[in-house]
N, C-alpha and C. Protein backbone atom coordinates (compact mmCIF):
# COMPACT_ATOMS: atom_id res chain seq x y z
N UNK A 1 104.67 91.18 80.50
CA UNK A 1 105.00 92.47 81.06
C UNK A 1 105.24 92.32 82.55
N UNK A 2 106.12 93.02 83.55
CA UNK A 2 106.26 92.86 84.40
C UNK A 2 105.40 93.49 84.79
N UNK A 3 104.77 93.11 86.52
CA UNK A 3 103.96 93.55 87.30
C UNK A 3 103.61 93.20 88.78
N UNK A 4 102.75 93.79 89.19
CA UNK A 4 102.62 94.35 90.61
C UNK A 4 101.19 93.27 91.25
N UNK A 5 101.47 92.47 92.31
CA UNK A 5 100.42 91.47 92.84
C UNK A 5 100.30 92.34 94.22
N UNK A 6 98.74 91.87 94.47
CA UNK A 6 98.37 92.90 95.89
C UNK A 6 97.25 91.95 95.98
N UNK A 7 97.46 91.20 97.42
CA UNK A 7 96.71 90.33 97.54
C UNK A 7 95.67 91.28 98.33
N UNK A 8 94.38 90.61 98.39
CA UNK A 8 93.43 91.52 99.20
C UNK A 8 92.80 90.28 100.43
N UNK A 9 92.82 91.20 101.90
CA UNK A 9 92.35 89.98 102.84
C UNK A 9 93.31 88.64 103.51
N UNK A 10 94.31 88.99 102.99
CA UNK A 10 95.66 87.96 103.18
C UNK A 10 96.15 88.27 104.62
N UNK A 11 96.76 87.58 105.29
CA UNK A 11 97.54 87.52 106.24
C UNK A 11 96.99 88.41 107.34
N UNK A 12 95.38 88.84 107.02
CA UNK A 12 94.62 89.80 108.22
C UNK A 12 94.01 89.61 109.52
N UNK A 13 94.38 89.54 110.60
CA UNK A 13 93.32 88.88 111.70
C UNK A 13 93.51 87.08 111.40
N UNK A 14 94.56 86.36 111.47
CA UNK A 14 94.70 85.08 110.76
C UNK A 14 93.52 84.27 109.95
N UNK A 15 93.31 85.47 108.95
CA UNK A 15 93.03 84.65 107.95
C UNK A 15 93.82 85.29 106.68
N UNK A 16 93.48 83.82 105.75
CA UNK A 16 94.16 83.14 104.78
C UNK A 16 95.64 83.90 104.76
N UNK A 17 96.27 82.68 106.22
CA UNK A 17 97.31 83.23 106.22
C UNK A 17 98.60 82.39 105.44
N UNK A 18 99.69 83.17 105.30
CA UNK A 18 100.65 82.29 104.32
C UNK A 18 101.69 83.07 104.36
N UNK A 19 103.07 82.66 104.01
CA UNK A 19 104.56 83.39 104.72
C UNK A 19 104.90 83.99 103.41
N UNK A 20 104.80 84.82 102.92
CA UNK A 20 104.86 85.84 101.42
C UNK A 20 106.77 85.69 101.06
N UNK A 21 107.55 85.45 101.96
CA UNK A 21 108.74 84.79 101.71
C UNK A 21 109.02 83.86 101.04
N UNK A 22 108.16 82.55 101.33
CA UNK A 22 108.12 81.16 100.75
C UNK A 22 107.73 81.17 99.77
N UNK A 23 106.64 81.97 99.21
CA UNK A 23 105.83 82.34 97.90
C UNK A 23 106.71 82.90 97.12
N UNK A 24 107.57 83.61 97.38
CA UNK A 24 107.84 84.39 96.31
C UNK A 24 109.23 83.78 96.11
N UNK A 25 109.82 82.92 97.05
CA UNK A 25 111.01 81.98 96.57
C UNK A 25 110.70 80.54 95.79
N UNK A 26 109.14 80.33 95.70
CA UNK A 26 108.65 79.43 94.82
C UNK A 26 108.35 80.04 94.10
N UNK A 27 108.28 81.25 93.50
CA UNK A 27 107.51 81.72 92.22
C UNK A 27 108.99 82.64 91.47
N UNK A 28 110.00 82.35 92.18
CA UNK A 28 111.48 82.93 91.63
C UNK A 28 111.41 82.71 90.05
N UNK A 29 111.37 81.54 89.55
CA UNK A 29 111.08 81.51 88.14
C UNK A 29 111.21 82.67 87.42
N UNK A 30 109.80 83.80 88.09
CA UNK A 30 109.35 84.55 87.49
C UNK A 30 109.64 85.61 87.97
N UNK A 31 110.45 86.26 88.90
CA UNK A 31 111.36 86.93 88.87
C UNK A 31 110.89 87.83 90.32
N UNK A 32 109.84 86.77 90.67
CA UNK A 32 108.71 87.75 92.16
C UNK A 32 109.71 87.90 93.27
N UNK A 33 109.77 88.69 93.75
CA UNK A 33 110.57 89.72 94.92
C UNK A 33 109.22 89.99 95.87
N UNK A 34 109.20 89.94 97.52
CA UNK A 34 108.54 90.06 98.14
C UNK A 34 108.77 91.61 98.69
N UNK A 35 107.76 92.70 98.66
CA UNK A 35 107.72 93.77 98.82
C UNK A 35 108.04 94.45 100.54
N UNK A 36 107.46 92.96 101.45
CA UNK A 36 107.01 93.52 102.84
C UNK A 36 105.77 93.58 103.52
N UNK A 37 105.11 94.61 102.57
CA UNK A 37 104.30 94.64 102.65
C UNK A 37 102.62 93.61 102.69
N UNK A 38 101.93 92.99 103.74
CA UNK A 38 101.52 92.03 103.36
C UNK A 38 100.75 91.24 101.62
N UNK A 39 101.25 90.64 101.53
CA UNK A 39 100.57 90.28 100.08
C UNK A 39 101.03 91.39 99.09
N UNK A 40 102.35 91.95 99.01
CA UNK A 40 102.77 92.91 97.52
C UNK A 40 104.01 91.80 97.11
N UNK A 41 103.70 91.95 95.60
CA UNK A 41 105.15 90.91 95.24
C UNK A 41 104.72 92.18 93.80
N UNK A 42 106.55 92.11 93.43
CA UNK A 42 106.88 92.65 92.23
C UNK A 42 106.81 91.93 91.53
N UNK A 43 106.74 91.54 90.42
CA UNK A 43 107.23 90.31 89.10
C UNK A 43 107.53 90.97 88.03
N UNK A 44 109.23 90.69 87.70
CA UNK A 44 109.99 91.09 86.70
C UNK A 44 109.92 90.56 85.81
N UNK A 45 109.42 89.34 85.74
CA UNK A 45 109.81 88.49 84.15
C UNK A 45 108.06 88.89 83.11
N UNK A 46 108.13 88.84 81.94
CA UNK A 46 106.86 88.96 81.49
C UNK A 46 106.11 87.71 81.32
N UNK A 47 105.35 87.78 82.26
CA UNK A 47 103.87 86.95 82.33
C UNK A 47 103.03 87.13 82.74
N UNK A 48 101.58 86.64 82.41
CA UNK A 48 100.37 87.41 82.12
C UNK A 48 99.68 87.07 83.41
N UNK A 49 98.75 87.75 83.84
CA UNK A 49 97.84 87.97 84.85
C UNK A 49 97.24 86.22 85.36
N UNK A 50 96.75 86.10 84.48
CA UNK A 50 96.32 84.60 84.36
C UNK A 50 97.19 83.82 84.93
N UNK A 51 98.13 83.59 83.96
CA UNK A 51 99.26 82.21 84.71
C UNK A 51 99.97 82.88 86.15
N UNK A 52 99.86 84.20 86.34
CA UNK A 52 100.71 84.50 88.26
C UNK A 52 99.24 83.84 88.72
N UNK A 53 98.04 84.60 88.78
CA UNK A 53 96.93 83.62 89.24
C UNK A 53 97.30 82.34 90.06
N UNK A 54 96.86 81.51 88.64
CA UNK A 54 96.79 79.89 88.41
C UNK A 54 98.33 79.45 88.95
N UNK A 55 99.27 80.01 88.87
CA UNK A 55 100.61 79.63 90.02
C UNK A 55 100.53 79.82 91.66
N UNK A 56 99.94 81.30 91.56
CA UNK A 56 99.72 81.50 93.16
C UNK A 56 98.12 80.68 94.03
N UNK A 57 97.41 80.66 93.00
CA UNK A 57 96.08 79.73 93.38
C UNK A 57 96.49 77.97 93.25
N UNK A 58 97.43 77.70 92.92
CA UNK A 58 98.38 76.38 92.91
C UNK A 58 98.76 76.05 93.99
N UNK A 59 99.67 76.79 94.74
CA UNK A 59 100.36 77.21 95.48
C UNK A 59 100.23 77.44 96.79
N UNK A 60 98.67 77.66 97.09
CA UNK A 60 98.03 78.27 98.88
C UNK A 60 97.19 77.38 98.74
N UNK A 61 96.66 77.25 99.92
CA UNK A 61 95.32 76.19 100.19
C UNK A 61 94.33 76.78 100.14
N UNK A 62 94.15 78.23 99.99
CA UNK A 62 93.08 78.98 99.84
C UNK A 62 92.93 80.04 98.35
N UNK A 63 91.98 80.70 98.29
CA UNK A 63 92.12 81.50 96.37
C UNK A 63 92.06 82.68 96.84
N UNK A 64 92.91 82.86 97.40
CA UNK A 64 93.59 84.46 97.60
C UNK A 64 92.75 85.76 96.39
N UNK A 65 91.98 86.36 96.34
CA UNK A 65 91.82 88.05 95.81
C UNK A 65 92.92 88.47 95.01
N UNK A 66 93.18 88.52 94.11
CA UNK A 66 94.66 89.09 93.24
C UNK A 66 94.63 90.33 92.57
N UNK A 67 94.80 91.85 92.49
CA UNK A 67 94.78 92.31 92.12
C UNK A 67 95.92 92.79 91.33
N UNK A 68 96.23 92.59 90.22
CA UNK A 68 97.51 92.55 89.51
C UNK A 68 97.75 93.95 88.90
N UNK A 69 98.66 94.57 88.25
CA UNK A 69 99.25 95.71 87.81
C UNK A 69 99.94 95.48 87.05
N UNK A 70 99.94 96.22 85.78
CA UNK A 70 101.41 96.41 85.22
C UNK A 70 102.05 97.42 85.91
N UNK A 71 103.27 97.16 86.16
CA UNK A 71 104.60 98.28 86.27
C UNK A 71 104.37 99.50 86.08
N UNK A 72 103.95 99.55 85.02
CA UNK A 72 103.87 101.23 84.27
C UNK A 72 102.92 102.05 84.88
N UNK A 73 102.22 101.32 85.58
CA UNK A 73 101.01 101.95 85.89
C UNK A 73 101.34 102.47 87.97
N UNK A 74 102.18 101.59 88.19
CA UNK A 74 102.68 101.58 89.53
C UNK A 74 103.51 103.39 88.96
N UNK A 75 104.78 103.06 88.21
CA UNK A 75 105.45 103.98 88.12
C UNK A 75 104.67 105.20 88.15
N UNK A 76 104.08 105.29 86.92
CA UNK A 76 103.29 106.47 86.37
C UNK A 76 102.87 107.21 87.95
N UNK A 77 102.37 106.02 88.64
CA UNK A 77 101.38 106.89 89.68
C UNK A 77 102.61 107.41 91.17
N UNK A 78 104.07 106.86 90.60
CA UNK A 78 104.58 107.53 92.21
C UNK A 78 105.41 108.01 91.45
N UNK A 79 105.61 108.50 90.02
CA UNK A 79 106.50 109.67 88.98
C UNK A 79 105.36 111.17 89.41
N UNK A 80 104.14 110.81 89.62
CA UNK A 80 102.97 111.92 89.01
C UNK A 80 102.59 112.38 90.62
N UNK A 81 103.87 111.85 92.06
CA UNK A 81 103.30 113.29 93.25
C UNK A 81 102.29 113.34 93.33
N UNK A 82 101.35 112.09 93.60
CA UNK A 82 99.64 112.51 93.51
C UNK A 82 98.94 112.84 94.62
N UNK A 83 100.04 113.12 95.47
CA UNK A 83 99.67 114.02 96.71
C UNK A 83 100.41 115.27 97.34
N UNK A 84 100.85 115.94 96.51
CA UNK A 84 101.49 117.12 96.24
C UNK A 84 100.61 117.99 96.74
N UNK A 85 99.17 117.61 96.41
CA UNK A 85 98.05 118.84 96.83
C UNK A 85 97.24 118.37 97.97
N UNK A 86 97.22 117.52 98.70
CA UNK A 86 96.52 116.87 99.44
C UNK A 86 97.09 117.26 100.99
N UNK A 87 96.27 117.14 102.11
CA UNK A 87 96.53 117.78 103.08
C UNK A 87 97.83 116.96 103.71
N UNK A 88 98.53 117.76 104.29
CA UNK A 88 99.46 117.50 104.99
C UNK A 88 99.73 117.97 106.50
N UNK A 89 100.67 117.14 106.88
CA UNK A 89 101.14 117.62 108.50
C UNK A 89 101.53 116.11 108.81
N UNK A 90 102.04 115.93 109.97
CA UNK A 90 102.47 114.45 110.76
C UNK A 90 101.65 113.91 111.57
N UNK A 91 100.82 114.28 111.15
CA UNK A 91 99.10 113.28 111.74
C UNK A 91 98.70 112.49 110.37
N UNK A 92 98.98 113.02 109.29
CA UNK A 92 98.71 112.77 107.95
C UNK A 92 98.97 111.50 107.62
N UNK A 93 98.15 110.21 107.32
CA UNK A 93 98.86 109.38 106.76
C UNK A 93 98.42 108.97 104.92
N UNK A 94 99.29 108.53 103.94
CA UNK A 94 98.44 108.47 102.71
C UNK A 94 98.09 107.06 102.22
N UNK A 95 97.37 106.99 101.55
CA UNK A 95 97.25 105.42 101.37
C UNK A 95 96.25 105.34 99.80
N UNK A 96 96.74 103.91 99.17
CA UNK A 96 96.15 104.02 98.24
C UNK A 96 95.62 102.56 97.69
N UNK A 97 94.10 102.80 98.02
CA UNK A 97 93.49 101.47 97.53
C UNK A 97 93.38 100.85 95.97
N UNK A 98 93.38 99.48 95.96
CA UNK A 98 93.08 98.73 94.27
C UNK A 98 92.33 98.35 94.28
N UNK A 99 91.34 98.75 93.32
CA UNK A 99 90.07 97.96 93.00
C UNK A 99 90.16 97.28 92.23
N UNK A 100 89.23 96.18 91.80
CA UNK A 100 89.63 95.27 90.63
C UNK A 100 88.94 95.64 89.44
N UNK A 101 88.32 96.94 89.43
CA UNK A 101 88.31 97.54 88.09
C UNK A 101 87.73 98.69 88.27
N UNK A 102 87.93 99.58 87.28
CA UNK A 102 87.73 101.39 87.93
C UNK A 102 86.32 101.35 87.72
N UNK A 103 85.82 102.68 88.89
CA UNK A 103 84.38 102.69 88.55
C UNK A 103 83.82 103.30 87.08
N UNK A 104 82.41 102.93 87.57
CA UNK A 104 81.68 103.76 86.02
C UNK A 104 81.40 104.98 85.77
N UNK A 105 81.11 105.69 87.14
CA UNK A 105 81.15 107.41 87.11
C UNK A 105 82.06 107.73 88.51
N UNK A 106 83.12 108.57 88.08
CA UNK A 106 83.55 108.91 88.98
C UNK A 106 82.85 109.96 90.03
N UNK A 107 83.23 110.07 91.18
CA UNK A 107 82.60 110.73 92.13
C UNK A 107 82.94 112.44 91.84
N UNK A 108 82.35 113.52 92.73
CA UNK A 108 83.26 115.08 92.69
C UNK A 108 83.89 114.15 94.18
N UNK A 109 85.70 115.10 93.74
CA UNK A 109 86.52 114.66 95.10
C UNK A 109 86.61 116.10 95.25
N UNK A 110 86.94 116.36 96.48
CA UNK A 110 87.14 115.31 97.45
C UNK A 110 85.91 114.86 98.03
N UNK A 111 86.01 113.68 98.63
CA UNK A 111 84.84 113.08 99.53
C UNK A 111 85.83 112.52 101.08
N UNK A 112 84.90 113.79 101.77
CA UNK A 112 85.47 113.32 102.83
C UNK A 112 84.42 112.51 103.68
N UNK A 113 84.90 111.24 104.64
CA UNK A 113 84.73 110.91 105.51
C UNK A 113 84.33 111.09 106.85
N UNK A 114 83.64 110.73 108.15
CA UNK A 114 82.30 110.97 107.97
C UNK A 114 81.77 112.18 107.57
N UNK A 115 82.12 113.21 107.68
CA UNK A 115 81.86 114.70 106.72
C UNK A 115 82.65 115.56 106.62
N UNK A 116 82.60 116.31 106.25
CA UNK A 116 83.96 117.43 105.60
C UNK A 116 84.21 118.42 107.24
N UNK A 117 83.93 118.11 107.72
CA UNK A 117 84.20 119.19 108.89
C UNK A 117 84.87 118.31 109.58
N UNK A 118 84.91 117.29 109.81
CA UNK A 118 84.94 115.89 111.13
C UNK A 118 85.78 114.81 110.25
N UNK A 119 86.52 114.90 108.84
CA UNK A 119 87.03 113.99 107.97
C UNK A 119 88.12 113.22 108.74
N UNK A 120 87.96 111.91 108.91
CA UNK A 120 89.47 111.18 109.00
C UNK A 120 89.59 110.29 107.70
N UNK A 121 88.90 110.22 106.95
CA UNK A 121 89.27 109.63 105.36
C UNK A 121 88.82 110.76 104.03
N UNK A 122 89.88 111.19 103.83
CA UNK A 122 89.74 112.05 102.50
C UNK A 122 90.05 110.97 101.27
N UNK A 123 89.31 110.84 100.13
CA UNK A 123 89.20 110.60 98.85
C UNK A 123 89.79 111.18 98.15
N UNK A 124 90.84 111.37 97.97
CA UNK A 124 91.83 112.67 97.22
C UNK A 124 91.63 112.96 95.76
N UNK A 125 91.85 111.28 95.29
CA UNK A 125 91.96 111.45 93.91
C UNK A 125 91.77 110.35 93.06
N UNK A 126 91.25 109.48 92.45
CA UNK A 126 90.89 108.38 91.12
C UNK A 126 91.50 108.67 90.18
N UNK A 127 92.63 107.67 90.19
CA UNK A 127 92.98 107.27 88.82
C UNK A 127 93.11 105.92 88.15
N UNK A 128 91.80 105.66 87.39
CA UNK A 128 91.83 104.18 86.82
C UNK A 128 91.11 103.36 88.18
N UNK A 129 91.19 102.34 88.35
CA UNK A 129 91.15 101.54 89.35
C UNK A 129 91.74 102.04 90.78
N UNK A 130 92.83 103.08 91.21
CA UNK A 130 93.74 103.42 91.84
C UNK A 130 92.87 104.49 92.83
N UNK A 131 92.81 104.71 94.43
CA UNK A 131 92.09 105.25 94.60
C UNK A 131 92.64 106.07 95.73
N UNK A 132 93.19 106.85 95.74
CA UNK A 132 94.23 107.54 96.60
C UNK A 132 93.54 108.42 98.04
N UNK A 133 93.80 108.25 98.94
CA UNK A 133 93.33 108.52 100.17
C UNK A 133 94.19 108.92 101.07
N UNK A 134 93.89 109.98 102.02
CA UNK A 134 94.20 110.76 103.18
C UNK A 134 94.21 110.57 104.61
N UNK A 135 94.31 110.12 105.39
CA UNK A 135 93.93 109.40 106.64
C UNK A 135 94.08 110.30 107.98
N UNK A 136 93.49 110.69 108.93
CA UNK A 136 93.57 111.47 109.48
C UNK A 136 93.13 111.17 111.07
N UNK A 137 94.24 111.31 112.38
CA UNK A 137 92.69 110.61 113.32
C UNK A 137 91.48 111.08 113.94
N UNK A 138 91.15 110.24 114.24
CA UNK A 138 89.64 110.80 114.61
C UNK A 138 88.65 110.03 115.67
N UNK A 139 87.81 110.45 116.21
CA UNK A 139 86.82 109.81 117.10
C UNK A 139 86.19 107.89 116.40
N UNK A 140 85.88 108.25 114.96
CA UNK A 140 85.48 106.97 114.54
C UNK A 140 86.67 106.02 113.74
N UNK A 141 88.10 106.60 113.81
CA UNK A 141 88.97 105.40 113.30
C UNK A 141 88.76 104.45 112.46
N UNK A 142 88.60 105.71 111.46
CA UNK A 142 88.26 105.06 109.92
C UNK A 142 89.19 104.63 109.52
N UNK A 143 89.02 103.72 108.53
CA UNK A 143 90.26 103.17 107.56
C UNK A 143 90.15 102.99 106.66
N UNK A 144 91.01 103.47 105.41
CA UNK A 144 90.09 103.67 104.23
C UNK A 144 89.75 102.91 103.78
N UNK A 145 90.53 101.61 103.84
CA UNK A 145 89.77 100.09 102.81
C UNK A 145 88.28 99.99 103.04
N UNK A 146 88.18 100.44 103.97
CA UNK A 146 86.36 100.07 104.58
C UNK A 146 85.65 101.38 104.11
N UNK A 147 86.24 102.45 104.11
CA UNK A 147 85.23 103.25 103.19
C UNK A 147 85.53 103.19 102.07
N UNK A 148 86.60 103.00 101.19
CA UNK A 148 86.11 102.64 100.00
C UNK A 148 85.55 101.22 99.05
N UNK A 149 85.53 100.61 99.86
CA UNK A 149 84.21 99.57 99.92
C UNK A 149 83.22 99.65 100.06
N UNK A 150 82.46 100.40 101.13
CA UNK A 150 81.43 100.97 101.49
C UNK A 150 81.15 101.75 100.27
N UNK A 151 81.64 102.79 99.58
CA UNK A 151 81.07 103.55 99.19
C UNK A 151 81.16 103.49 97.58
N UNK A 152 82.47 102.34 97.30
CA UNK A 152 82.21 101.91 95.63
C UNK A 152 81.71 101.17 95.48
N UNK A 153 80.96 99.88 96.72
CA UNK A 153 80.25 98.68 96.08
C UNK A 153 81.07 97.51 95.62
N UNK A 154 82.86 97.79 95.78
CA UNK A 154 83.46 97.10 95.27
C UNK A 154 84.74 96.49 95.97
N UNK A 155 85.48 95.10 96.10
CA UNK A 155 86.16 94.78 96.99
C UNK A 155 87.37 95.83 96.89
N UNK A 156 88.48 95.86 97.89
CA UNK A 156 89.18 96.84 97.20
C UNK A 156 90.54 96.26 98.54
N UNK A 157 92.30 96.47 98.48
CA UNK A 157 92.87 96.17 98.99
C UNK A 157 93.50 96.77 98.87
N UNK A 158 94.30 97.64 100.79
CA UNK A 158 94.74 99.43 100.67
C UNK A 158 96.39 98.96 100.79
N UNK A 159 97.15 100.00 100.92
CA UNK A 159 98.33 99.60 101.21
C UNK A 159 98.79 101.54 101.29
N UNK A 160 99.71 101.41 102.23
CA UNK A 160 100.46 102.97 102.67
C UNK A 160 101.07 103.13 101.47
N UNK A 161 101.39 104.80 101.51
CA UNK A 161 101.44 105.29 100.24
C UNK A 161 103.32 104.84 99.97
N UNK A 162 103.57 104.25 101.81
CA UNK A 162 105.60 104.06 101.73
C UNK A 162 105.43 102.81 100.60
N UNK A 163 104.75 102.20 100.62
CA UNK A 163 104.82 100.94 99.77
C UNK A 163 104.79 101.25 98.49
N UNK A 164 103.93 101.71 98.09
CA UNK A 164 104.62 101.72 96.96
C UNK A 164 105.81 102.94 96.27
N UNK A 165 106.07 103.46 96.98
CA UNK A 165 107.77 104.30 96.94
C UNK A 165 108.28 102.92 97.24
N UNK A 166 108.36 102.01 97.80
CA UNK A 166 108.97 100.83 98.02
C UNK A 166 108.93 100.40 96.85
N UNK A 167 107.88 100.23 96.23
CA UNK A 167 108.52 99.26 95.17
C UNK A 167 108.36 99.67 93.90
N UNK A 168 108.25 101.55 93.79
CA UNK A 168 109.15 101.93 92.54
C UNK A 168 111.02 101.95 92.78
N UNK A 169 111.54 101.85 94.24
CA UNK A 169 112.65 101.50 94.69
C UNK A 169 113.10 100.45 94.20
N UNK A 170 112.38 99.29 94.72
CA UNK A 170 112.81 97.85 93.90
C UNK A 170 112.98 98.13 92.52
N UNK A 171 112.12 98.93 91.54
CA UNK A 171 112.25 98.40 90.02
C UNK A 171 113.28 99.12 89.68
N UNK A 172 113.76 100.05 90.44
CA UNK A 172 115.05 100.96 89.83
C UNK A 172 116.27 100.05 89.78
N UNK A 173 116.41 99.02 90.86
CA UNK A 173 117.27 98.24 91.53
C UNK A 173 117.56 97.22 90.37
């Protein structure tokens, strides 16, 4: 099945850094297109979670965090406007973290950041593993990867909400 790689911790503050160009013109085979975005690659051809892995852990001198996707699940979530209801204005930024597997009880959302009066990270919405967030500025210059780490217990790797409109763009292409 085709799908969606999101490296977590890659190319940040120079570490485990690596040119996502070169990668994804060695992993052509399989049909990987480099998104831009640090550590997003599309992969068109169908192959399984495992062997992109064990190719991309081949491949770097370090074992890169992989959080993989099927397609459908990318689509589904930028077909379904999942911030249609979520605050807006041009201070607003959206963003949406991957965990490497959904939690066990979901939270009541919203959960805002450091508190609902003073929020620069709103929790908008959970779907699956997918964890959609609000960004707002503020005195403590939150970011959501770090609160939702903090507050699921679990690693997690964010990316702006343009990215992936980016690369339901690519799959139309």
């Amino acid at each position: 099945m085709a799908s969606v790689i999101f490296f977590r911790a890659a190319n940040v503050g120079g570490h485990q850094v690596f040119q996502p160009g070169v990668l994804a013109k060695e992993l052509a085979a399989f049909g990987v297109s480099n998104i831009g975005a640090a550590g997003t690659f599309v992969v068109r051809e169908n192959v399984t979670a495992t062997k992109l892995r064990a190719e991309i852990h081949r491949r770097l001198p370090f074992q890169p965090e992989l959080m993989i996707y099927p397609v459908r699940v990318i689509r589904q979530l930028v077909d379904s406007n999942p911030f249609h209801d979520a605050p807006a204005g041009k201070d607003m930024t959206y963003y949406v973290s991957i965990l490497p597997k959904a939690l066990r009880t979901l939270p009541t959302l919203p959960l805002d950041f450091p508190t609902p009066d003073t929020w620069e990270v709103k929790i908008h919405r959970i779907t699956g593993q997918l964890v959609l967030c609000v960004q707002r500025p503020g005195k403590k210059k939150l970011y959501p990867n770090a609160v939702i780490e903090k507050h699921s217990g679990l690693s997690a790797t964010t990316r702006n909400w343009n990215t992936f409109v980016k690369i339901a763009a690519v799959l139309q292409q």
